[in-house]
N, C-alpha and C. Protein backbone atom coordinates (compact mmCIF):
# COMPACT_ATOMS: atom_id res chain seq x y z
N UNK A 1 -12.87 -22.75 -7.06
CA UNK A 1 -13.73 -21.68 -7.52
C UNK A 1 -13.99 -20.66 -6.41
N UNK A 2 -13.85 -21.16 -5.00
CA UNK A 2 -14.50 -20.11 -3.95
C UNK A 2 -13.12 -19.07 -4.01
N UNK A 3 -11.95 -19.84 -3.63
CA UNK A 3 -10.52 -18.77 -4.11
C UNK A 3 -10.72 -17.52 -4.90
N UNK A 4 -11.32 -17.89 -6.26
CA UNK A 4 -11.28 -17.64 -7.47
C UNK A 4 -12.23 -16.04 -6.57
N UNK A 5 -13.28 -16.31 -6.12
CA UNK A 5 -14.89 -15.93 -6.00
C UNK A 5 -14.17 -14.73 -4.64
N UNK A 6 -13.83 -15.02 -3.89
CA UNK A 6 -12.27 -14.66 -3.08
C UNK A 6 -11.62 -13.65 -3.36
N UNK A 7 -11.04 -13.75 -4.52
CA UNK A 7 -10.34 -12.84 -4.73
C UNK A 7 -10.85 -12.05 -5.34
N UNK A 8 -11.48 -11.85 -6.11
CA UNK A 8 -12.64 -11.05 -6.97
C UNK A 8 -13.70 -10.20 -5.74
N UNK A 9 -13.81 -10.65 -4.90
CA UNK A 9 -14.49 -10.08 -3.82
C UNK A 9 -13.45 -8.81 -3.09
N UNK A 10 -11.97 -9.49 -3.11
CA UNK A 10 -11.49 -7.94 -2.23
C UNK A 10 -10.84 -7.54 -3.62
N UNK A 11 -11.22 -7.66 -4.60
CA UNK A 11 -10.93 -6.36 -5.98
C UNK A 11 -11.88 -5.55 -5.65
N UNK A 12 -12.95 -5.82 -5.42
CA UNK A 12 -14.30 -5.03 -5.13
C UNK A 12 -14.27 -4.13 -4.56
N UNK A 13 -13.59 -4.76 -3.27
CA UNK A 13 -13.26 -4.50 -1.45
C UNK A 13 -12.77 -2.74 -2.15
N UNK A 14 -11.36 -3.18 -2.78
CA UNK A 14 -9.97 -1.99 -3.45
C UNK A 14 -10.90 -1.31 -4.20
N UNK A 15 -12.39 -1.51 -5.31
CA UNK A 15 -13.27 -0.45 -5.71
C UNK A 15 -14.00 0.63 -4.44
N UNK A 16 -14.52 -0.47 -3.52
CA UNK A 16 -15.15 0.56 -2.60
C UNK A 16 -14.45 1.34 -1.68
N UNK A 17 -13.22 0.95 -1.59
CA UNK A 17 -12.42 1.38 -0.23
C UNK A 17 -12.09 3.02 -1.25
N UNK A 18 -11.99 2.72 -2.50
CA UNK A 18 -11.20 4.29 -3.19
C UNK A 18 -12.80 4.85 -3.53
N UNK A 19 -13.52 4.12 -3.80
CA UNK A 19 -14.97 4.95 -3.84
C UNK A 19 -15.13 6.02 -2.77
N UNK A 20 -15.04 5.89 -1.57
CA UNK A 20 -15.01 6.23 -0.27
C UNK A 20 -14.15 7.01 -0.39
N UNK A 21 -12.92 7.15 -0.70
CA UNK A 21 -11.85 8.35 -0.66
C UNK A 21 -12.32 9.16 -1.56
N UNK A 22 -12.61 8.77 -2.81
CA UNK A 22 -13.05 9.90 -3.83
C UNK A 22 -14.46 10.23 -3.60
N UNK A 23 -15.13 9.68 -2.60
CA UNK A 23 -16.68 10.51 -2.68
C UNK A 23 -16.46 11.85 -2.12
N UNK A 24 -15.51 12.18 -1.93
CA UNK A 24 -15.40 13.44 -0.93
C UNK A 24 -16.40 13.64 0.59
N UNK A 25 -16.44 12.74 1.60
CA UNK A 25 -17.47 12.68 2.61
C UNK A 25 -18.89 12.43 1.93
N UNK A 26 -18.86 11.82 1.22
CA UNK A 26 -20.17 11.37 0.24
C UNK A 26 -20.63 12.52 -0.33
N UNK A 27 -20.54 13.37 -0.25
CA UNK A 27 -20.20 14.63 -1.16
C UNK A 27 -20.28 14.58 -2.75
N UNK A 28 -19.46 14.02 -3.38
CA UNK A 28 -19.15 13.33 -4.74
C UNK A 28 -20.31 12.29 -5.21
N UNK A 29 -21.14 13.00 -5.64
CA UNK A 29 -22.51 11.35 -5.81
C UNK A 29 -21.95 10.30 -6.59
N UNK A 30 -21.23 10.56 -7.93
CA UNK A 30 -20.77 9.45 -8.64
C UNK A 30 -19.95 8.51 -8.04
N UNK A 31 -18.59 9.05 -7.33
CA UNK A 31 -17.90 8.57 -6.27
C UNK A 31 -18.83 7.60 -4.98
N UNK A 32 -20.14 8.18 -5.04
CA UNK A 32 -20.65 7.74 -3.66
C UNK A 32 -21.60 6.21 -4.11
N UNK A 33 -22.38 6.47 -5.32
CA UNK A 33 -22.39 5.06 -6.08
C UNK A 33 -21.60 4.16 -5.93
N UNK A 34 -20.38 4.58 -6.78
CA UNK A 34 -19.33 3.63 -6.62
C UNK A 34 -18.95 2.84 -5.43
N UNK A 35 -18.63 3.32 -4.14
CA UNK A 35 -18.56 3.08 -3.01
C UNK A 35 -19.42 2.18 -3.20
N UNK A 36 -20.95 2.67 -2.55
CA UNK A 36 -21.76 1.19 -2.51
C UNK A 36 -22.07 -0.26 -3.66
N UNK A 37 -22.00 0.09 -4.70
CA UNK A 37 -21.63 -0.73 -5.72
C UNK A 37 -20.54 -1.90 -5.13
N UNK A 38 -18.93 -0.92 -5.46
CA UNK A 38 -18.24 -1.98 -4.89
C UNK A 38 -18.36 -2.56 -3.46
N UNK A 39 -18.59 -2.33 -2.45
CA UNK A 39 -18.94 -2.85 -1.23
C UNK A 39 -20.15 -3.86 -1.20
N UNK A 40 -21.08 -3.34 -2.10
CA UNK A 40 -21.88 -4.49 -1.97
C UNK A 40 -21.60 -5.50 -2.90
N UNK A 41 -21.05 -5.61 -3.51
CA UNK A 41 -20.66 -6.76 -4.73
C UNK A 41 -19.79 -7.40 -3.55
N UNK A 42 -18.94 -6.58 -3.40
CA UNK A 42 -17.97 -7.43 -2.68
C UNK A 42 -18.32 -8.04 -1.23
N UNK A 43 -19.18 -7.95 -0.48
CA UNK A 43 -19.81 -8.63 0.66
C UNK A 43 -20.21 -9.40 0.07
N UNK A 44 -21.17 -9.18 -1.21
CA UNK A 44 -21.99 -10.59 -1.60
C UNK A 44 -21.35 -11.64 -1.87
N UNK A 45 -19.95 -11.22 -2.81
CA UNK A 45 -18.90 -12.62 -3.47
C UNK A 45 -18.48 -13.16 -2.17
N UNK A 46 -18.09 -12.26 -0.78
CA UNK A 46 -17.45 -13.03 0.39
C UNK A 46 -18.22 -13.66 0.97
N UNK A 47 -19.43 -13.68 1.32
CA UNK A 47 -20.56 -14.69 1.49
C UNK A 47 -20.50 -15.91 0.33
N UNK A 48 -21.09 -15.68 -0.65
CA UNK A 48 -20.39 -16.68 -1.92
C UNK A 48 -19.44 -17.48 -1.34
N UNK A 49 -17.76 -16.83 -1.22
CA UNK A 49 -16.78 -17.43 -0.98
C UNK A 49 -16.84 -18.41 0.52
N UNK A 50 -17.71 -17.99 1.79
CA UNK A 50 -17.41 -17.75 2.82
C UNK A 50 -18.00 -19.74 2.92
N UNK A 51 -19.21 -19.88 1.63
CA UNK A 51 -19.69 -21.00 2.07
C UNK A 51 -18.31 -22.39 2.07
N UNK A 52 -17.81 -21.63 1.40
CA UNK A 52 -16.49 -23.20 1.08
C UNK A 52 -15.37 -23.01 1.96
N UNK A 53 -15.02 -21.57 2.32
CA UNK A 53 -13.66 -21.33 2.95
C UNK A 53 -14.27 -20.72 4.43
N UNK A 54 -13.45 -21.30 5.40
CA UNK A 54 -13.72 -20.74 6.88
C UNK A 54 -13.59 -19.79 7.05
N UNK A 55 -14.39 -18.78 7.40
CA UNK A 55 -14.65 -17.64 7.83
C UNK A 55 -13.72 -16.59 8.31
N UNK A 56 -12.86 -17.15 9.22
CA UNK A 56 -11.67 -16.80 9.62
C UNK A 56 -10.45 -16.15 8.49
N UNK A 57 -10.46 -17.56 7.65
CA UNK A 57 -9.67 -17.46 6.54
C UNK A 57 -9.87 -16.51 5.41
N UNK A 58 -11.18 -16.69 5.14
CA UNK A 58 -11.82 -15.98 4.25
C UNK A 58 -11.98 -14.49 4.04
N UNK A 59 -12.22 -13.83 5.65
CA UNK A 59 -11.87 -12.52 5.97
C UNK A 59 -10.64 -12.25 6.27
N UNK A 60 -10.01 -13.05 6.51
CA UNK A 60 -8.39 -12.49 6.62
C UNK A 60 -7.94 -12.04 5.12
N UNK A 61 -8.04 -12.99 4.46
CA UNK A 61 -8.09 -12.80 2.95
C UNK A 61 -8.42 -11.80 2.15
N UNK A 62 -9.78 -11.51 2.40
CA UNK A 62 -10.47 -10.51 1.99
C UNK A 62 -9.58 -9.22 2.29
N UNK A 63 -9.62 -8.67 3.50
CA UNK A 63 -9.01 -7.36 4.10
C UNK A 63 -7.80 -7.66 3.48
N UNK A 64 -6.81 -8.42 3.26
CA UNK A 64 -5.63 -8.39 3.04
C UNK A 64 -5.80 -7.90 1.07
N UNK A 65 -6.50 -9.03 0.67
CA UNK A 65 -6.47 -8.29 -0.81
C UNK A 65 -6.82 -6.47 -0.64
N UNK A 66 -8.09 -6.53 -0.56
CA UNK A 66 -8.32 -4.98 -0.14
C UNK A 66 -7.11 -3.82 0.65
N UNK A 67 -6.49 -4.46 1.66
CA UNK A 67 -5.59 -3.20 2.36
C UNK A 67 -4.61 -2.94 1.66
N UNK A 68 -3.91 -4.26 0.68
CA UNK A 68 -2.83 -4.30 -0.04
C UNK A 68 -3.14 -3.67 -1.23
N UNK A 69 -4.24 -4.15 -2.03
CA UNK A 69 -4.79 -3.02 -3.50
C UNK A 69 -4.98 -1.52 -2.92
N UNK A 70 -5.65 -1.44 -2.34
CA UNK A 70 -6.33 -0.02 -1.87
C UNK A 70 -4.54 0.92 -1.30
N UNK A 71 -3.99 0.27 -0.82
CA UNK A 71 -2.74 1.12 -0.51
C UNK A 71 -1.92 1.31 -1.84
N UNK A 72 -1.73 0.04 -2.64
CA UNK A 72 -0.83 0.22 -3.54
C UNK A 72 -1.53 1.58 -4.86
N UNK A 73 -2.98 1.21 -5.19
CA UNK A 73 -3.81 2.65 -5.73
C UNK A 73 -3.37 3.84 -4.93
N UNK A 74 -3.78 3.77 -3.79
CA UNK A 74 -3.14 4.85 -3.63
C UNK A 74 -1.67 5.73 -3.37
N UNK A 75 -0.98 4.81 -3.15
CA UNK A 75 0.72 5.09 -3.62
C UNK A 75 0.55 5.75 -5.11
N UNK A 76 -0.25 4.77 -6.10
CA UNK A 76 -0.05 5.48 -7.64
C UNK A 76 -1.03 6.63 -7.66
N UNK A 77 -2.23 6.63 -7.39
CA UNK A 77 -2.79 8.37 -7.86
C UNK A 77 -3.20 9.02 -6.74
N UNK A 78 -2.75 8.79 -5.21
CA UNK A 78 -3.29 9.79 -4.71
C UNK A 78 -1.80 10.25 -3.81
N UNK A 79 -0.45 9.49 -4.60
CA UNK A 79 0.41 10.04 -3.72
C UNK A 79 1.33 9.87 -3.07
N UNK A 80 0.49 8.48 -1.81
CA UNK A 80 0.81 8.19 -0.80
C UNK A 80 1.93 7.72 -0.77
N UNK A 81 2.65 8.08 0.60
CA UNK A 81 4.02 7.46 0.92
C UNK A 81 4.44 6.29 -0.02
N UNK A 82 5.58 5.69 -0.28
CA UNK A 82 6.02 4.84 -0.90
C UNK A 82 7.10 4.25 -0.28
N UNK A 83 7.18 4.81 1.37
CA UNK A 83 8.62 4.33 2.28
C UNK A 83 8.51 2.42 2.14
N UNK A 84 9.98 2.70 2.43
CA UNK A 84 10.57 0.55 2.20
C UNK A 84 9.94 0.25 3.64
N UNK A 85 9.54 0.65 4.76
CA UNK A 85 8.71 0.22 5.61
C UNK A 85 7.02 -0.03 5.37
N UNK A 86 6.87 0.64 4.66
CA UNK A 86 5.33 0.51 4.16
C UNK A 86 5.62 -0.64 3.08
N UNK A 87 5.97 -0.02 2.23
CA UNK A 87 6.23 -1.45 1.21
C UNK A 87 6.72 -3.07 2.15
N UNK A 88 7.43 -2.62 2.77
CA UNK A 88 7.65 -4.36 3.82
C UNK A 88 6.20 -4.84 4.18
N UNK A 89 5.48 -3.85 5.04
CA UNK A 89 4.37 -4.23 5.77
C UNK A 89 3.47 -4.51 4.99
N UNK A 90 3.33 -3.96 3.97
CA UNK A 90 2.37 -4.37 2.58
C UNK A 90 2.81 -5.85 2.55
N UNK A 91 4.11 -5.95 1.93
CA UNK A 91 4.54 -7.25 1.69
C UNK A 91 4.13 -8.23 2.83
N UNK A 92 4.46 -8.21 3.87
CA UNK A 92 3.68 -9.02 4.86
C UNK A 92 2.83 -9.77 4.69
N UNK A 93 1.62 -8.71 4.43
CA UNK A 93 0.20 -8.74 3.88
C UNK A 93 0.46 -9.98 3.31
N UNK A 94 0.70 -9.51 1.96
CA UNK A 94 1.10 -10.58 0.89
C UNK A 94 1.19 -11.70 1.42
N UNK A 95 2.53 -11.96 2.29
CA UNK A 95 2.43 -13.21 2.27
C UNK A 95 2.06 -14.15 2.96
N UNK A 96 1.16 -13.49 4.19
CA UNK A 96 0.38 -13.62 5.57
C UNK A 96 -0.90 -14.26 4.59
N UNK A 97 -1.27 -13.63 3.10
CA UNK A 97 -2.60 -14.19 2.19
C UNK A 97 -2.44 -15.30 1.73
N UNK A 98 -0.88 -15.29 1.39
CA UNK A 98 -0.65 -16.75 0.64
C UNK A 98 -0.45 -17.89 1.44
N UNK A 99 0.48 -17.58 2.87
CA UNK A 99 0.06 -18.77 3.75
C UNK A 99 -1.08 -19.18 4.06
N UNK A 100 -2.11 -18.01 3.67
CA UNK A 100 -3.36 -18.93 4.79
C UNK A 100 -3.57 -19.83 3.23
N UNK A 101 -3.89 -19.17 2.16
CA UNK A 101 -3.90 -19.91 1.40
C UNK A 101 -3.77 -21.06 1.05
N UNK A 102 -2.18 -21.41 1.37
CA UNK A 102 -1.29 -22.60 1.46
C UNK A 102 -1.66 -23.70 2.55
N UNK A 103 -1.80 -23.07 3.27
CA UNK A 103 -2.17 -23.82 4.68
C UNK A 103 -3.80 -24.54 4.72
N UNK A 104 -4.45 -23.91 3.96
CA UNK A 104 -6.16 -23.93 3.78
C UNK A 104 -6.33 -25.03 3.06
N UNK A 105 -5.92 -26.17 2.19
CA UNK A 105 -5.95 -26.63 1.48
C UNK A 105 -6.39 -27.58 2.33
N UNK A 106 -8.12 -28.27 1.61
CA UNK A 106 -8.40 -29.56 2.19
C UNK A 106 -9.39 -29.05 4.05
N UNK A 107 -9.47 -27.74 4.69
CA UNK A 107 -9.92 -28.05 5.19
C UNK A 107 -11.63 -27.16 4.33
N UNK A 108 -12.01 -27.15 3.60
CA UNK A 108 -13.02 -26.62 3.14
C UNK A 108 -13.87 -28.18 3.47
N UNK A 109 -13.09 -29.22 2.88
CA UNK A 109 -14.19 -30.27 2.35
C UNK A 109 -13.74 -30.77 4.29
N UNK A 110 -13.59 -30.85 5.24
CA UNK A 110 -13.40 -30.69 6.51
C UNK A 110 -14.58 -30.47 7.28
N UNK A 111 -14.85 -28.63 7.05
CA UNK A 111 -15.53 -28.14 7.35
C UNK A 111 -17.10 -28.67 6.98
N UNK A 112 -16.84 -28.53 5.55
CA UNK A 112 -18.42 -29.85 4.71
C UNK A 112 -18.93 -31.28 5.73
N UNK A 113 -17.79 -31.69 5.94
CA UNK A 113 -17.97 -32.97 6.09
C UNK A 113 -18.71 -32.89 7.88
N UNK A 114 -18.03 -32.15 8.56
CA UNK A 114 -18.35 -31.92 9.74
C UNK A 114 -19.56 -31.21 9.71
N UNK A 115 -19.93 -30.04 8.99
CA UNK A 115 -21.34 -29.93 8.67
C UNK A 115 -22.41 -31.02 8.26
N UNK A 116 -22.20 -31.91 8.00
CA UNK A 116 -22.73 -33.10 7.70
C UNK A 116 -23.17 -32.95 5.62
N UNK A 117 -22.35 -31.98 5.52
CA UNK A 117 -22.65 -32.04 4.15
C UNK A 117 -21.82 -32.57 3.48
């Protein structure tokens, strides 16, 4: 469920990061809502998430959903480059999220246990 809570947190991340581009320098009030809306939803779910998954992991995660949504939005409506070097390094991303992913398994209840919880 924290995964779940995780990933839903840097969808958020990809709302506030384009909130911020479209507020026009906060300029844009509706745009500028938005921004804080998604940013704060999404800190709150990564706290949420942060209690089960290590911190480390958890923000790596986070930024990676977010840098990877927020670039690929903006490839589609604001434009941006679409070079096979950007797309690689995106991809990276990708799969730099799914190893930790992969790799993460089992130390949540680790971390619990050593907390004495």
């Amino acid at each position: 469920m924290s995964w779940m809570i995780l990933g839903i947190a840097g969808l958020f991340e990809c709302v506030g990061a384009i909130g911020l581009k479209s507020s026009d320098g906060f300029r844009n009030r509706r745009w500028t809502v938005i921004f804080v809306l998604g940013m704060t939803v999404s800190m709150f779910l990564l706290a949420i998430a942060a209690k089960e998954i290590p911190i480390g992991t958890a923000y790596a995660v986070w930024t990676g959903i977010g840098a990877v949504g927020t670039a690929l939005w903006g490839m589609h409506r604001f434009g941006e480059s679409k070079s096979g070097r950007r797309i690689i390094c995106l991809s990276l991303i990708v799969v730099g999220v799914i190893m930790l992913r992969a790799t993460d398994t089992g130390l949540s209840s680790a971390v619990s246990s050593a907390a004495g919880g």
